[in-house]
N, C-alpha and C. Protein backbone atom coordinates (compact mmCIF):
# COMPACT_ATOMS: atom_id res chain seq x y z
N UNK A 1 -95.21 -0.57 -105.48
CA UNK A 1 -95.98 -0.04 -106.59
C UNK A 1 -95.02 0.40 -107.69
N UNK A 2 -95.35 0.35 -108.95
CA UNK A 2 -94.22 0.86 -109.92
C UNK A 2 -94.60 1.84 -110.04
N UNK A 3 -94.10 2.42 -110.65
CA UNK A 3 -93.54 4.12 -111.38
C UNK A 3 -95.55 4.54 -111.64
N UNK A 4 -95.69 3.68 -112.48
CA UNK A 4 -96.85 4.28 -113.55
C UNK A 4 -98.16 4.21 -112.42
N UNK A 5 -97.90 3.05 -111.24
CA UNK A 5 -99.03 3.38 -110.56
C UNK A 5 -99.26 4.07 -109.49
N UNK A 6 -97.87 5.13 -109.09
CA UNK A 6 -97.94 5.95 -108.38
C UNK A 6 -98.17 7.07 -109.05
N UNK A 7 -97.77 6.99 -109.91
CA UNK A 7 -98.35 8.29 -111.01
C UNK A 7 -99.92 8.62 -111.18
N UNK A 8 -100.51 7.53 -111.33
CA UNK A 8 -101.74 7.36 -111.58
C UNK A 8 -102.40 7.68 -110.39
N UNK A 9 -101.84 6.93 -109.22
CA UNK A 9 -102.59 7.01 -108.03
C UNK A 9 -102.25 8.66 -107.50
N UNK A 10 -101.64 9.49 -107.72
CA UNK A 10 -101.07 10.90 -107.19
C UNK A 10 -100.88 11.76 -108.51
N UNK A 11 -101.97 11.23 -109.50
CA UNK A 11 -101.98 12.56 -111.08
C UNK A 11 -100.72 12.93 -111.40
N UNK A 12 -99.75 12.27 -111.23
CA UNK A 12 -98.39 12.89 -111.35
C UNK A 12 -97.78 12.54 -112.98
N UNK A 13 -96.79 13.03 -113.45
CA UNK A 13 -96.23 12.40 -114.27
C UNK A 13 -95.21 11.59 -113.99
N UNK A 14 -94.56 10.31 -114.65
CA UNK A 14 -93.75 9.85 -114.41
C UNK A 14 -92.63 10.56 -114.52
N UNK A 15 -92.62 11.33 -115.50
CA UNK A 15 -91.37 12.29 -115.19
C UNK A 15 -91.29 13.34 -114.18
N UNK A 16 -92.31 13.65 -114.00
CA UNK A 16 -92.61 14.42 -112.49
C UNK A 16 -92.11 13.55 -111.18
N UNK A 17 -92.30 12.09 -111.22
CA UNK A 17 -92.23 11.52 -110.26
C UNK A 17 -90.45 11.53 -110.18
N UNK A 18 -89.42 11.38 -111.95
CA UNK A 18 -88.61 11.14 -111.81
C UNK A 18 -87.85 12.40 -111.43
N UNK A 19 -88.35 13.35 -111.63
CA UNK A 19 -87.82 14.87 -111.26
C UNK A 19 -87.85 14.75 -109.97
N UNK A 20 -88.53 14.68 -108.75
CA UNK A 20 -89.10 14.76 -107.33
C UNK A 20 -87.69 13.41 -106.98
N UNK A 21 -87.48 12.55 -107.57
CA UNK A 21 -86.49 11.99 -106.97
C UNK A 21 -84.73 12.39 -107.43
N UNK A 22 -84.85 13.11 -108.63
CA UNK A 22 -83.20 13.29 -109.21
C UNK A 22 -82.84 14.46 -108.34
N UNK A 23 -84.34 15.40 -107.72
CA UNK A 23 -83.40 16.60 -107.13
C UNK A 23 -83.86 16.44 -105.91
N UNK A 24 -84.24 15.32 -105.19
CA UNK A 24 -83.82 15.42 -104.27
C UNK A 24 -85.55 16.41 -103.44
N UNK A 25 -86.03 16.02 -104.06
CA UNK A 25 -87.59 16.31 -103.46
C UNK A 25 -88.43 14.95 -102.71
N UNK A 26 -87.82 14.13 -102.98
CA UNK A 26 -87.92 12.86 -102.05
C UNK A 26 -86.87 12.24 -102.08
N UNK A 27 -86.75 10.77 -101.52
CA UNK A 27 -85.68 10.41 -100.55
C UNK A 27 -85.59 9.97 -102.02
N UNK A 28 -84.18 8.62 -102.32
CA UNK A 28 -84.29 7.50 -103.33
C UNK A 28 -85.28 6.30 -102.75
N UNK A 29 -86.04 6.69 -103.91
CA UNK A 29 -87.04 5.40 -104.03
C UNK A 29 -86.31 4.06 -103.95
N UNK A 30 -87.36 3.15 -103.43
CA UNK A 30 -87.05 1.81 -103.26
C UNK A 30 -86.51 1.44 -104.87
N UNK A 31 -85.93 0.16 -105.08
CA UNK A 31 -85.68 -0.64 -106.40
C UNK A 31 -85.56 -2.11 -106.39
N UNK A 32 -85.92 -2.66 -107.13
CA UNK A 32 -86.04 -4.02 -107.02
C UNK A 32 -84.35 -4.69 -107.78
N UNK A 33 -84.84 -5.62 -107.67
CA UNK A 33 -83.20 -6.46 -107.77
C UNK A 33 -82.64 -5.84 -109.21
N UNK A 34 -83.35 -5.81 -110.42
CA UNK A 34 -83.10 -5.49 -111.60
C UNK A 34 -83.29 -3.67 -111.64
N UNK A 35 -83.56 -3.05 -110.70
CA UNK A 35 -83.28 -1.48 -110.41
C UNK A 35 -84.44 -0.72 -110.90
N UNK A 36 -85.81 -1.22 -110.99
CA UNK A 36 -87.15 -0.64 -111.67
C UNK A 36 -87.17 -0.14 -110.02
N UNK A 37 -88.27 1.08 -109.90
CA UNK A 37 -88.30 1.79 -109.04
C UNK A 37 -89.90 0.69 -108.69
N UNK A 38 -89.87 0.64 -107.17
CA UNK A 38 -90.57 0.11 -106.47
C UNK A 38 -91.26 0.72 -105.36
N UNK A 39 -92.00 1.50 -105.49
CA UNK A 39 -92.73 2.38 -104.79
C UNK A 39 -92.94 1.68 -103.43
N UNK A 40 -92.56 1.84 -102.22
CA UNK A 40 -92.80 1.65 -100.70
C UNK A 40 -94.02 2.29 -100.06
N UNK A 41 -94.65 2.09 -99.12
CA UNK A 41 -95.79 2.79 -98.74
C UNK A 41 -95.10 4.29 -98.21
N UNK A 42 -93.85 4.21 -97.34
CA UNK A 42 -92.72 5.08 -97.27
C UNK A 42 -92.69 6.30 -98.37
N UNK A 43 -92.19 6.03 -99.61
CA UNK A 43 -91.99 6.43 -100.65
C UNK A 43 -93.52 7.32 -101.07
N UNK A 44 -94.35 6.17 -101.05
CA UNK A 44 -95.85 7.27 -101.85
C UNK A 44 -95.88 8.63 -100.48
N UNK A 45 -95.52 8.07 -99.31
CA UNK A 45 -95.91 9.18 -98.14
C UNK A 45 -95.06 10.41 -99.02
N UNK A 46 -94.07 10.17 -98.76
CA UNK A 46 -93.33 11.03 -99.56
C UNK A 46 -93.87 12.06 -100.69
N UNK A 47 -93.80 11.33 -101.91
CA UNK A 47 -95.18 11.32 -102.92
C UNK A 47 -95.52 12.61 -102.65
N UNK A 48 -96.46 12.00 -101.87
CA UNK A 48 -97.72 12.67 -101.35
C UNK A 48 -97.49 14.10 -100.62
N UNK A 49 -96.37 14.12 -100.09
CA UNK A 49 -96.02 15.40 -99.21
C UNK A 49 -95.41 16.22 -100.08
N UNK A 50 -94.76 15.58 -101.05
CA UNK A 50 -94.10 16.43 -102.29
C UNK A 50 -95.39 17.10 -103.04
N UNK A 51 -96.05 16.59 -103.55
CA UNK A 51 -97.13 17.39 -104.34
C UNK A 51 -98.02 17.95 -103.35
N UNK A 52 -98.24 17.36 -101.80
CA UNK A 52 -99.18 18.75 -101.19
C UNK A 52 -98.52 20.04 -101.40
N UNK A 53 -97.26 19.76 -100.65
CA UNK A 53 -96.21 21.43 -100.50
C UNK A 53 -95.91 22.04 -101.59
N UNK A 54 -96.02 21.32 -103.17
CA UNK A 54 -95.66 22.04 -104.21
C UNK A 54 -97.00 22.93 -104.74
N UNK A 55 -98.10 22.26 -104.48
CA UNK A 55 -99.67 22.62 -104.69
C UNK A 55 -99.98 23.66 -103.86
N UNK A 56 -99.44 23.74 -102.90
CA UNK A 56 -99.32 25.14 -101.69
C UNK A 56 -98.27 26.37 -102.37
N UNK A 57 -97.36 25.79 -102.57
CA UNK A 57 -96.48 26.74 -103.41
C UNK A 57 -95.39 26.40 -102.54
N UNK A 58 -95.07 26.00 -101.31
CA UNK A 58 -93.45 25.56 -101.38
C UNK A 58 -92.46 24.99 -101.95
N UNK A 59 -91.27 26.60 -101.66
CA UNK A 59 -90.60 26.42 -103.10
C UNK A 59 -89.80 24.96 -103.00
N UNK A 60 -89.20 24.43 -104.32
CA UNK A 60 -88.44 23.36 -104.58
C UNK A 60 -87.30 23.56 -103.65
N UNK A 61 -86.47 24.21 -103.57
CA UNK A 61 -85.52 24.38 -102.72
C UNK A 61 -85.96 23.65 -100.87
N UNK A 62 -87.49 24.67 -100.44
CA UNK A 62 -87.02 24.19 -99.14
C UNK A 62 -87.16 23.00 -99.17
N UNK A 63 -88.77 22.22 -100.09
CA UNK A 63 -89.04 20.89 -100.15
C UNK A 63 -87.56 19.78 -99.95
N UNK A 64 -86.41 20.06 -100.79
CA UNK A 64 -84.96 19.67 -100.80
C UNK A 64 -84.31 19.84 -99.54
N UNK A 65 -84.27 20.83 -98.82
CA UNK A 65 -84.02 21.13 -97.32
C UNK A 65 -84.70 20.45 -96.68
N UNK A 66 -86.07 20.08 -96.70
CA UNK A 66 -86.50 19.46 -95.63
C UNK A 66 -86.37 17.98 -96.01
N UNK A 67 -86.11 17.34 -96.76
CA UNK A 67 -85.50 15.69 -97.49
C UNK A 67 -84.12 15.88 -96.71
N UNK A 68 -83.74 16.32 -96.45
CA UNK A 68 -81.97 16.63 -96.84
C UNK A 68 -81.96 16.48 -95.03
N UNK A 69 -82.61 17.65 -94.55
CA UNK A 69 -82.85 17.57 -92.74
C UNK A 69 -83.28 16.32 -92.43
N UNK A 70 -84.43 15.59 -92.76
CA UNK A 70 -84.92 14.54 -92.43
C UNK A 70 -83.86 13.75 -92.66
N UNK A 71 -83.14 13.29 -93.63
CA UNK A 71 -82.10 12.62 -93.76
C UNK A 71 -81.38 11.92 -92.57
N UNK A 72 -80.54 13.40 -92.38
CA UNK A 72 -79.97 13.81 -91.25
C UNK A 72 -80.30 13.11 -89.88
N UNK A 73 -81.53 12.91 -89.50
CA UNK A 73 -81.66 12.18 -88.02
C UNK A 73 -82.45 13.13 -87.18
N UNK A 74 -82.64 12.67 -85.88
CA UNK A 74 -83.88 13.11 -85.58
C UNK A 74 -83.20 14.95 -84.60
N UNK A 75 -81.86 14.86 -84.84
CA UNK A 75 -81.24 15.72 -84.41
C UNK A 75 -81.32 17.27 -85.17
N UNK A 76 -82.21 16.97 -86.40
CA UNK A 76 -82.19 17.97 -86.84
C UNK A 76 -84.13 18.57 -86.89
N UNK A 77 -84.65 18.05 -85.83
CA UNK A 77 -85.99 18.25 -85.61
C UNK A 77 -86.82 19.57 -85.70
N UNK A 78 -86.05 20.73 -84.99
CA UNK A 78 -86.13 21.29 -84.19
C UNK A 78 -85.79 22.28 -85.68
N UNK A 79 -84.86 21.86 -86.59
CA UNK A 79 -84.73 22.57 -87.86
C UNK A 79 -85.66 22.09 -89.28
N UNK A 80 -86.18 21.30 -88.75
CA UNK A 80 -87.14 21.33 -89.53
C UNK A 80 -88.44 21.56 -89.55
N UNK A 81 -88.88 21.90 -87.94
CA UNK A 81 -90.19 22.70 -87.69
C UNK A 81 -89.50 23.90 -88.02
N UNK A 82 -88.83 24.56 -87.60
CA UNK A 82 -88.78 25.99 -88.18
C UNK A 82 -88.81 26.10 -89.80
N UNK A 83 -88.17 25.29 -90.42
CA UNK A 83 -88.50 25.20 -91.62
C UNK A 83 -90.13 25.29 -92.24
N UNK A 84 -90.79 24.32 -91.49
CA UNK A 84 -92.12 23.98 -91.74
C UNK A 84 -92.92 25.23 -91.58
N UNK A 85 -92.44 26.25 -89.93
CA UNK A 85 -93.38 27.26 -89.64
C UNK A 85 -92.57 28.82 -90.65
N UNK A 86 -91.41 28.42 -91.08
CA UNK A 86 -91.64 29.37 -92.01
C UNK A 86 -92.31 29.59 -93.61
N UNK A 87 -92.47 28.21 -93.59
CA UNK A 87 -92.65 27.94 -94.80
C UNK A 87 -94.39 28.19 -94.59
N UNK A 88 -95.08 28.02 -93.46
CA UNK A 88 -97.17 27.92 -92.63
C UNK A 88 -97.16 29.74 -92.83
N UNK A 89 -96.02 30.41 -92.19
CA UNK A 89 -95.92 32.09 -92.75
C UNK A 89 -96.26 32.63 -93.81
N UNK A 90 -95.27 32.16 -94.58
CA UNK A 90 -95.51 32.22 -96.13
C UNK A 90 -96.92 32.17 -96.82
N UNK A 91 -97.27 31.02 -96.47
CA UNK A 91 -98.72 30.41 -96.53
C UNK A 91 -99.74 31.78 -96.47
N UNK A 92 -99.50 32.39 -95.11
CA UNK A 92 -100.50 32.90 -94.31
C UNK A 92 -100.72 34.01 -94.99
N UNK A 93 -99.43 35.00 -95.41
CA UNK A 93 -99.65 36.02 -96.49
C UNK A 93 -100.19 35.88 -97.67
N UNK A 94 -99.61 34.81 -98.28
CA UNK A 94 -100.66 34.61 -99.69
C UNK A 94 -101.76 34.49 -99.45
N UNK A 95 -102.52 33.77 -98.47
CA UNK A 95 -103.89 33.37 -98.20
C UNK A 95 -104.68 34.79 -97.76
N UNK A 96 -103.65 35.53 -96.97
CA UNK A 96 -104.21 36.87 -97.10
C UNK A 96 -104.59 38.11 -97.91
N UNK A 97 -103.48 37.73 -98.95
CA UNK A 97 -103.65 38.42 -100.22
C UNK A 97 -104.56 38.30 -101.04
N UNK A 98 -104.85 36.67 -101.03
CA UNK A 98 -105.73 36.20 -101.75
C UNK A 98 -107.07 36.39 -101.25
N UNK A 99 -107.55 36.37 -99.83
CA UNK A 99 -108.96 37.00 -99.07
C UNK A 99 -108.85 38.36 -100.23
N UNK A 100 -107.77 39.66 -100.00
CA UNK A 100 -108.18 40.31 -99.99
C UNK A 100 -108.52 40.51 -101.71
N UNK A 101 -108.19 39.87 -102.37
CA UNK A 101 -108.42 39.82 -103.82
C UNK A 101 -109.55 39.58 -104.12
N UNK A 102 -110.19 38.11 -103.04
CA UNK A 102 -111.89 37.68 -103.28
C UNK A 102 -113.04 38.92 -103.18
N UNK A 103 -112.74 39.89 -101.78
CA UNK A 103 -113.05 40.83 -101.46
C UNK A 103 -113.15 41.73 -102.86
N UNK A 104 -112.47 41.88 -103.44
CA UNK A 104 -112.60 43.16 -104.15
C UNK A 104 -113.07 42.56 -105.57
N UNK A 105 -113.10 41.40 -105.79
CA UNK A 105 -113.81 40.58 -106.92
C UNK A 105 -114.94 40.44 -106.38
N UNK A 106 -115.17 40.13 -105.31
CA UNK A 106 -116.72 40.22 -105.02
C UNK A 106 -117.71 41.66 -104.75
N UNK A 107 -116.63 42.51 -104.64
CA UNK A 107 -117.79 44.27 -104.93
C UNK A 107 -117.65 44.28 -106.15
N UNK A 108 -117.02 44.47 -107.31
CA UNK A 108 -116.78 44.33 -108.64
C UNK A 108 -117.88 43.31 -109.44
N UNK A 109 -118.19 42.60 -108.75
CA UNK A 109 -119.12 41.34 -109.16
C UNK A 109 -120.71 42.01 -108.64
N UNK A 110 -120.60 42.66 -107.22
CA UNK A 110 -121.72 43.18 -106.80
C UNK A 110 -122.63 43.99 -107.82
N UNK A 111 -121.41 45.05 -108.24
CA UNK A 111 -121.77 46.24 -108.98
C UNK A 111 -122.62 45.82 -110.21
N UNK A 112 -121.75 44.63 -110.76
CA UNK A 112 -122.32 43.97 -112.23
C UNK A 112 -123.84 43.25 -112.01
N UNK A 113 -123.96 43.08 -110.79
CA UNK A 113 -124.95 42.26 -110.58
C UNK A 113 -126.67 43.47 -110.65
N UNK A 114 -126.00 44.77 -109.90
CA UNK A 114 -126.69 46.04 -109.64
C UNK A 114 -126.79 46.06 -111.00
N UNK A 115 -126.18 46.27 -111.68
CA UNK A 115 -126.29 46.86 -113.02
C UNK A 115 -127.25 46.06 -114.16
N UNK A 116 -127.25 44.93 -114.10
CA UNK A 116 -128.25 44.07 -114.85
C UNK A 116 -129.13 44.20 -114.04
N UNK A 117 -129.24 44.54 -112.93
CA UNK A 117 -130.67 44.62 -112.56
C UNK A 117 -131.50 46.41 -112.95
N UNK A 118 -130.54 47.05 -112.77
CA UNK A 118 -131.33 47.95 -113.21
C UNK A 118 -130.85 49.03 -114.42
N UNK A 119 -129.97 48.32 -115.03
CA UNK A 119 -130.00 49.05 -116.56
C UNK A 119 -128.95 50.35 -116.32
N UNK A 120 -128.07 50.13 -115.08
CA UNK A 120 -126.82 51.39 -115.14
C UNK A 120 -125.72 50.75 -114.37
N UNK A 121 -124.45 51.15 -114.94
CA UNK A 121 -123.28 50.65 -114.48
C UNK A 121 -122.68 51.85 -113.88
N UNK A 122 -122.48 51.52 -112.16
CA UNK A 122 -122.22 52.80 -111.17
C UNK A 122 -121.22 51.82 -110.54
N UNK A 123 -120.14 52.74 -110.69
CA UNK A 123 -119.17 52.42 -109.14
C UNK A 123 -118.72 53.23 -108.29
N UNK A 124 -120.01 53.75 -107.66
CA UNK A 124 -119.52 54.06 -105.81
C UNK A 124 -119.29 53.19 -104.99
């Protein structure tokens, strides 16, 4: 696939796509004889794992650590689940933070809702 239709197919920019490969947020893309980037089914996986983990919020750095481990061979397995489950941690607090944010947007929302119904704005 070229440049523009992995872009298209994964909302990305092409310069997004070319950023994700200069630092090393995916492997080097395939290239054809004349050196145009040639997207592999390999490569979109990639892609694809790059913008889930960035859309989650994993930072650029580990995304680069875990390209860099994978690299490496299958010897470094064992360092890249820990990578992965610290990175599912991370996850778990924001997602908790964020419950508890819905929570308190949703009594805040309650109150407003009380209040158009009966003509007074109370927060007990």
């Amino acid at each position: 696939m070229t440049i523009a239709e992995v872009s298209k197919k994964y909302d990305l920019t092409a310069d997004t796509l070319r950023y994700y490969e200069r630092v090393h947020m995916i492997p080097p893309v395939h290239r054809t004889a004349s050196g145009l980037r040639d997207y592999t089914e390999e490569d979109c996986r990639w892609v694809e794992l790059a913008k889930c983990m960035r859309s989650a919020g994993l930072p650029v750095e580990a995304m680069i650590e875990y390209v860099r481990l994978t690299q490496l061979g299958e010897e470094t397995i064992p360092a890249r689940r820990e990578l992965l489950l610290e990175q599912r941690a991370r996850l778990g607090e924001q997602k908790q933070a964020i419950e508890r944010t819905m929570e308190r947007l949703d009594y805040k929302i309650s109150r407003y809702d009380e209040a158009i119904k009966t003509g007074k704005l109370t927060w007990e």
